[in-house]
Protein backbone atom coordinates (compact mmCIF):
# COMPACT_ATOMS: atom_id res chain seq x y z
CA UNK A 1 0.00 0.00 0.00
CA UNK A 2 0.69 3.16 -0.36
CA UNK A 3 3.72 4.98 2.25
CA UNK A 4 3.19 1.56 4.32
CA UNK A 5 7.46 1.27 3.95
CA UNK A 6 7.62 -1.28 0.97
CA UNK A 7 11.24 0.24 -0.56
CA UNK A 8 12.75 0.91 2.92
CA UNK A 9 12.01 -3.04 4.21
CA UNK A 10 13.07 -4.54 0.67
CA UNK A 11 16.55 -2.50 1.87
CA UNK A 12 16.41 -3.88 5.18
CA UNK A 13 15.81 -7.21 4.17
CA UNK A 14 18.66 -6.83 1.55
CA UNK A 15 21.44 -5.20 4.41
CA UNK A 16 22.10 -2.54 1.91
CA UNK A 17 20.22 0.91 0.75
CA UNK A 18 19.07 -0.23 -2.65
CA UNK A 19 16.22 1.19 -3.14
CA UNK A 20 15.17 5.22 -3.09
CA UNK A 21 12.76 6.06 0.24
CA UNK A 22 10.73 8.92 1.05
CA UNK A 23 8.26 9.90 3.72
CA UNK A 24 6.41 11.26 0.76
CA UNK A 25 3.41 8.94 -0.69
CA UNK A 26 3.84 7.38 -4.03
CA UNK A 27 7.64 7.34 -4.27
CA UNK A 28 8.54 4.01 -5.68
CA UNK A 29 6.85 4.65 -9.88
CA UNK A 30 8.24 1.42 -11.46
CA UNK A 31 9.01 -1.99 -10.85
CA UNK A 32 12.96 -2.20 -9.44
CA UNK A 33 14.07 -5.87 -8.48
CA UNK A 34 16.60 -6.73 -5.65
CA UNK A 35 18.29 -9.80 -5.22
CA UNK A 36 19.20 -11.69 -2.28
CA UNK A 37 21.50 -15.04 -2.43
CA UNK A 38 22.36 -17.06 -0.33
CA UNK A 39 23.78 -20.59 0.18
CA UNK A 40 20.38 -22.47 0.36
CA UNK A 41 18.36 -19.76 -1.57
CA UNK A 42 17.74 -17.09 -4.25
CA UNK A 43 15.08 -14.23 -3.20
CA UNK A 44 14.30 -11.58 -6.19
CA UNK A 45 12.27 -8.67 -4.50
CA UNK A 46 9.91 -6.76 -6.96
CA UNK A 47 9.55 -3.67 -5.51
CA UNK A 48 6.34 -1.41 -6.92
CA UNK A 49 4.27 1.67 -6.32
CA UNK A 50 1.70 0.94 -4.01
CA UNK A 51 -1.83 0.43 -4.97
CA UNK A 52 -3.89 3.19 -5.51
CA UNK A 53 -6.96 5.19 -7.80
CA UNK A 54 -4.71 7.12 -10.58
CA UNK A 55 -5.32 10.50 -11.06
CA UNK A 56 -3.38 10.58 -14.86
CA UNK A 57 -1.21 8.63 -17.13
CA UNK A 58 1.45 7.87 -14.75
CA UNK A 59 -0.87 6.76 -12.32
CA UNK A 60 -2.17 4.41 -14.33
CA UNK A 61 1.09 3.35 -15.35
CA UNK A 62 2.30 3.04 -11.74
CA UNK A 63 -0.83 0.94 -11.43
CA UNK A 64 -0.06 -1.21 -14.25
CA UNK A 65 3.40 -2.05 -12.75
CA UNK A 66 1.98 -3.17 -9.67
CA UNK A 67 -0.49 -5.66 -10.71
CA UNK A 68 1.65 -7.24 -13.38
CA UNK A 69 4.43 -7.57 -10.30
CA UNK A 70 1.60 -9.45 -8.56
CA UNK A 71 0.20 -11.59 -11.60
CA UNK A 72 3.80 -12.69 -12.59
CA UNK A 73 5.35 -13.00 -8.52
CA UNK A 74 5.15 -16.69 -6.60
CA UNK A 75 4.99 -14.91 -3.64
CA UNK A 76 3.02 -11.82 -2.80
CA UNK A 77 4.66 -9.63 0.07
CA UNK A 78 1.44 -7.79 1.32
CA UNK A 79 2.71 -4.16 3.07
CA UNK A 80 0.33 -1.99 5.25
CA UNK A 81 1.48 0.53 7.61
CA UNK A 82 0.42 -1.03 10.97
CA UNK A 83 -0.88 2.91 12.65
CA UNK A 84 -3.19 2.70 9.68
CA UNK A 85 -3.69 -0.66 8.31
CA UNK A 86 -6.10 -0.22 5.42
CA UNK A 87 -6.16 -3.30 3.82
CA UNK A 88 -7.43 -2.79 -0.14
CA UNK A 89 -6.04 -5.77 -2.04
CA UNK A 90 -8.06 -7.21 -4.28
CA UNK A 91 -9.08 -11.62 -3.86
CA UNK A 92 -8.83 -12.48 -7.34
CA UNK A 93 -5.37 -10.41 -7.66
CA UNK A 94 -3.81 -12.89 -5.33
CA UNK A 95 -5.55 -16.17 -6.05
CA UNK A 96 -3.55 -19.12 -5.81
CA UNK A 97 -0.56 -17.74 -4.52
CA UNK A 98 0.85 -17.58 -0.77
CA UNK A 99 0.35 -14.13 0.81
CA UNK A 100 2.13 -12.85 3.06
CA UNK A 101 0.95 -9.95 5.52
CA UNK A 102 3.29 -7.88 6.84
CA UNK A 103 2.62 -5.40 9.35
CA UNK A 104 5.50 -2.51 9.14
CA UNK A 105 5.98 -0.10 12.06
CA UNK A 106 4.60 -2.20 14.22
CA UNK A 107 6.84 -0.33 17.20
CA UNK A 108 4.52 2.54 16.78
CA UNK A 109 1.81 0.58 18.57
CA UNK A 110 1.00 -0.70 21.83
CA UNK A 111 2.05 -4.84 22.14
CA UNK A 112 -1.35 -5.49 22.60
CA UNK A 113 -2.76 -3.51 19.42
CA UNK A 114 -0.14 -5.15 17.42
CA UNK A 115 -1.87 -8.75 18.99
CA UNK A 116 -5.26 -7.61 18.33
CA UNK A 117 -4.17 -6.34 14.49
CA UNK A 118 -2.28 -10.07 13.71
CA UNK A 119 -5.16 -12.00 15.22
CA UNK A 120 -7.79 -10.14 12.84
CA UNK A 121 -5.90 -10.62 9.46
CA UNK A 122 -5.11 -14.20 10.47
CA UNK A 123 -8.94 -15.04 11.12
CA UNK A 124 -9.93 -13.49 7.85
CA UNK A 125 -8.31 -16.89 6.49
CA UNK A 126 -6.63 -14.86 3.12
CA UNK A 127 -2.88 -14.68 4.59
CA UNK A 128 -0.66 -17.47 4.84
CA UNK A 129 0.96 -15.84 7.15
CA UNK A 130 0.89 -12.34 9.62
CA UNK A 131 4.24 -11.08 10.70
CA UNK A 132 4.50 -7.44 12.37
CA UNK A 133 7.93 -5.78 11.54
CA UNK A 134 10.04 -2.47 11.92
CA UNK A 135 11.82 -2.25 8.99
CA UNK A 136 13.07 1.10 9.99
CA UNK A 137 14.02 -0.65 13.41
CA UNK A 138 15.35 -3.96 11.70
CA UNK A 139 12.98 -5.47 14.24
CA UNK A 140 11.77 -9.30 12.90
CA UNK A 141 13.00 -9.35 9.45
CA UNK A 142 14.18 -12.95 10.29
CA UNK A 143 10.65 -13.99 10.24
CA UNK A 144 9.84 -12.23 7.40
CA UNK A 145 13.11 -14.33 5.25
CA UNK A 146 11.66 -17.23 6.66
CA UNK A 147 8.21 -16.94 5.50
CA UNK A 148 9.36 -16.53 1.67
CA UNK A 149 11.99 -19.41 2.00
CA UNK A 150 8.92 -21.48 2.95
CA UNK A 151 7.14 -20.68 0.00
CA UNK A 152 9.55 -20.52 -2.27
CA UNK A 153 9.65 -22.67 -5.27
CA UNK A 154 12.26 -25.32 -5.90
CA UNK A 155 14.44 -24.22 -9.11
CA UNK A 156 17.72 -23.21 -10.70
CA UNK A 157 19.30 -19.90 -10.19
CA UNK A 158 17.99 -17.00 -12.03
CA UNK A 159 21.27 -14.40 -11.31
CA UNK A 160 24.57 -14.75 -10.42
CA UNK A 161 25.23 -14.90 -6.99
CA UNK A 162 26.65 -11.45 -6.49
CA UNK A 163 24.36 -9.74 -8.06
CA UNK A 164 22.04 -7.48 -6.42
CA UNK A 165 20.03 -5.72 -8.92
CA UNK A 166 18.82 -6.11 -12.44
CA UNK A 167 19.18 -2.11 -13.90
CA UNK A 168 21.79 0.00 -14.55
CA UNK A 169 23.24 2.62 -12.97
CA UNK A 170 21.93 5.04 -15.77
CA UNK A 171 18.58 4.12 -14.27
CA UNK A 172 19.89 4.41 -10.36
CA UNK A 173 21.30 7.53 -10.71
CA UNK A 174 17.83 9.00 -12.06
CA UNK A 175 16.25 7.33 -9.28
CA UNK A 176 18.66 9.04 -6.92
CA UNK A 177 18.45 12.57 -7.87
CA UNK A 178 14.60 12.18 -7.71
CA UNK A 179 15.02 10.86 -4.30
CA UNK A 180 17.25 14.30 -3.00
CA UNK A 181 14.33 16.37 -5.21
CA UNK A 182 12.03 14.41 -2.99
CA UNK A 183 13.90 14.90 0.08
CA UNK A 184 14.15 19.09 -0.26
CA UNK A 185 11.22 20.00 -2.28
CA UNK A 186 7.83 20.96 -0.62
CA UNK A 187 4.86 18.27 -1.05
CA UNK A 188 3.37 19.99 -4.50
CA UNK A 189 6.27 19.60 -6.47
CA UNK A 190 7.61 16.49 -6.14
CA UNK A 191 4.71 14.69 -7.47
CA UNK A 192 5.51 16.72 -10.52
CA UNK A 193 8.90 15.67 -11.38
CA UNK A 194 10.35 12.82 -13.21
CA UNK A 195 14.67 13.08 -14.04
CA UNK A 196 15.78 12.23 -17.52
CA UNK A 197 19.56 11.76 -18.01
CA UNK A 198 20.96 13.24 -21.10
CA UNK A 199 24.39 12.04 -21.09
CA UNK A 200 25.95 9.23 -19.08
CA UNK A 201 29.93 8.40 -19.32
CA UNK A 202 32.49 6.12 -16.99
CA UNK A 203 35.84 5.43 -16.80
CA UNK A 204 37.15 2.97 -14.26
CA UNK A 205 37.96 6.12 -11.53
CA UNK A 206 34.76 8.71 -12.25
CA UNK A 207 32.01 9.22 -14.06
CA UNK A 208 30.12 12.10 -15.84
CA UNK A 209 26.51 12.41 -15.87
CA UNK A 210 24.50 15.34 -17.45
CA UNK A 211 20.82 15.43 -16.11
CA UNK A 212 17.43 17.45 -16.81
CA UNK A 213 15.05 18.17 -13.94
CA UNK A 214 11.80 17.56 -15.75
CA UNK A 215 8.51 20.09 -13.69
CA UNK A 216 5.04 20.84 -15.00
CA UNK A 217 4.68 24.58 -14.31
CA UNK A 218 6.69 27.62 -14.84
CA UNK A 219 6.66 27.94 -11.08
CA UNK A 220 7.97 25.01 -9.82
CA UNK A 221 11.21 25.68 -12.03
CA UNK A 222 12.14 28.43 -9.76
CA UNK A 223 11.31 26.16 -6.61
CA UNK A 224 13.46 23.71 -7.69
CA UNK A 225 16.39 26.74 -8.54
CA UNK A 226 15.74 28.34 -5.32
CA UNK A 227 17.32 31.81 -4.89
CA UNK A 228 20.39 32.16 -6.77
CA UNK A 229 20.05 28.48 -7.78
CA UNK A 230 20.70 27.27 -3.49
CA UNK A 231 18.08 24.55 -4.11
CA UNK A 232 19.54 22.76 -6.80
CA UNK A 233 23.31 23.12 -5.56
CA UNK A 234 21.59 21.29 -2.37
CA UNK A 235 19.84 18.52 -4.64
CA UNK A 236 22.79 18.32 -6.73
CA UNK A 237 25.52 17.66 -4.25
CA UNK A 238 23.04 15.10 -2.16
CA UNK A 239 22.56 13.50 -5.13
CA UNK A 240 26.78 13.14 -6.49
CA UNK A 241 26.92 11.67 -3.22
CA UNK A 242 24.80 9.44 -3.17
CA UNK A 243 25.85 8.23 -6.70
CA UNK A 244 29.79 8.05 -5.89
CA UNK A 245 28.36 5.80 -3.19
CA UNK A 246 26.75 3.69 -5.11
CA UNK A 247 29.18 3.24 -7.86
CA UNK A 248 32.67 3.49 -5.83
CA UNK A 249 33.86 6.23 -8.02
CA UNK A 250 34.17 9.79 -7.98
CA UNK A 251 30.91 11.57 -9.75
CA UNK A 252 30.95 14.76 -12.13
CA UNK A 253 27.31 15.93 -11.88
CA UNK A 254 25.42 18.28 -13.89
CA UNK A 255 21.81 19.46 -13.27
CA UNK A 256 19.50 21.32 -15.46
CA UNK A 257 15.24 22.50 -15.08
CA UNK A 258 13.13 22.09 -17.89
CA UNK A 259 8.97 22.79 -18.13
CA UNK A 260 7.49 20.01 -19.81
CA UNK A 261 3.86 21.00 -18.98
CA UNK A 262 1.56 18.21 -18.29
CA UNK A 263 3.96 15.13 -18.91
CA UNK A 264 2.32 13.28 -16.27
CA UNK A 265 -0.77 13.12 -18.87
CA UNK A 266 1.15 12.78 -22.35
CA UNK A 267 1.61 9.30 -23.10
CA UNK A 268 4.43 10.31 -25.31
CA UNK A 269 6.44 12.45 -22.87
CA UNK A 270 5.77 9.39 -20.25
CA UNK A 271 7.40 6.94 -22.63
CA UNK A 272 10.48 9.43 -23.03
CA UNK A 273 10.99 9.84 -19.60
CA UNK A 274 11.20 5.79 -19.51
CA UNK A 275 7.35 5.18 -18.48
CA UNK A 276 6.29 2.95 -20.80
């Protein structure tokens, strides 16, 4: 579901930050996979947006992501936010396959509410199992492991062993400067902007990437500026960090705005931006 902590327990589960988190609702817009390996097992989180009644194009594309994830997963990883567990998944979505409920921020509540919470979803008889968490806290995730192992089917390896994820750091380093937009941008804009990298280029020691800022409106450009461009100097440097983190490697970063008015409704700019 929506803000219920999907990205930031698929990162805990994983024992690295993988995955781009936000307190703000609807961060996660396309399918990213993580993949955990192990002696005994292989584990490929699908992480999605959370289900929800779009509002434009990339709603509905967000949407589409998450119920393909579901019609083509063996498992299905059920999320709600424990302080507010509204539970909107659909029978027929899941039928057939093992579902899993798991209660995040469970450490928020009273032990007792938590009880009360775990022994209604289990009598409903649709979970095949109900496991409260903190993935913030790290609190349980053993159980959680455990749970999918159970479930999981018998087969050969589908990625190497050290790998972790299956896109490229083109696509991660998008994902991160959305996440510092996200991060420093009031809750209006955000919703508004997608990142679209123009130029991408590595050596073994750096790399060079050239990025566009993509808004709606006019106004939101100078938002995202700020005065005398402060705003994106702070997204920008949160950002090169992030990346030389993530790829070992010192990071050249460029940032640009750009209005592309409406693109969250233009099929055509939502395939350009990689929405398709």
């Amino acid at each position: 579901m929506p803000n219920a902590g999907k990205s930031t327990l698929i990162n805990a589960l994983m024992g690295d930050r993988l995955l781009i988190t936000s307190a703000k609702r609807q961060t996660t817009r396309q399918q990213f996979r993580c993949i955990l390996t192990t002696d005994a097992y292989q584990i490929i989180f699908v992480d999605t947006p959370g289900l929800h009644q779009p509002k434009n194009k990339l709603g509905e594309f967000m949407l589409r992501e998450s119920l393909n994830s579901v019609a083509n997963s063996d498992i299905v990883l059920y999320i709600l936010d424990a302080a507010n567990p509204r539970d909107e998944l659909p029978v027929d979505l899941t039928k057939g396959k093992p579902v899993i409920l798991v209660l995040n921020k469970a450490d928020l509540l009273l032990p007792n509410r938590v009880e009360e919470l775990k022994e209604g979803f289990q009598a409903q008889g649709r979970f095949s199992r109900v496991i409260a968490i903190s993935a913030f806290n790290r609190t349980n995730l053993d159980a959680v492991i455990q749970a999918i192992v159970e479930y999981l089917p018998e087969g050969d390896l589908l990625y190497p062993p050290d790998q972790l994820m299956d896109c490229d750091y083109r696509l991660l380093a998008a994902e991160l400067i959305r996440e510092q937009a996200l991060l420093h941008l009031e809750e209006e804009v955000p919703h508004g902007i997608a990142v679209e990298i123009v130029a991408f280029s590595e050596s073994d020691d750096e790399a060079v990437i050239q990025a566009n800022i993509i808004v709606e409106r006019e106004s939101h450009k100078g938002i995202v500026i700020g005065r005398k461009g402060t705003k994106l100097k702070t997204i920008g440097t949160g950002a090169r960090l992030e990346i030389q983190n993530l790829m070992d490697k010192k990071v050249h970063l460029k940032l640009w705005v750009k209005v592309r008015k409406n693109w969250r409704k233009d099929p055509a700019q939502l395939k350009g931006l990689g929405y398709r």
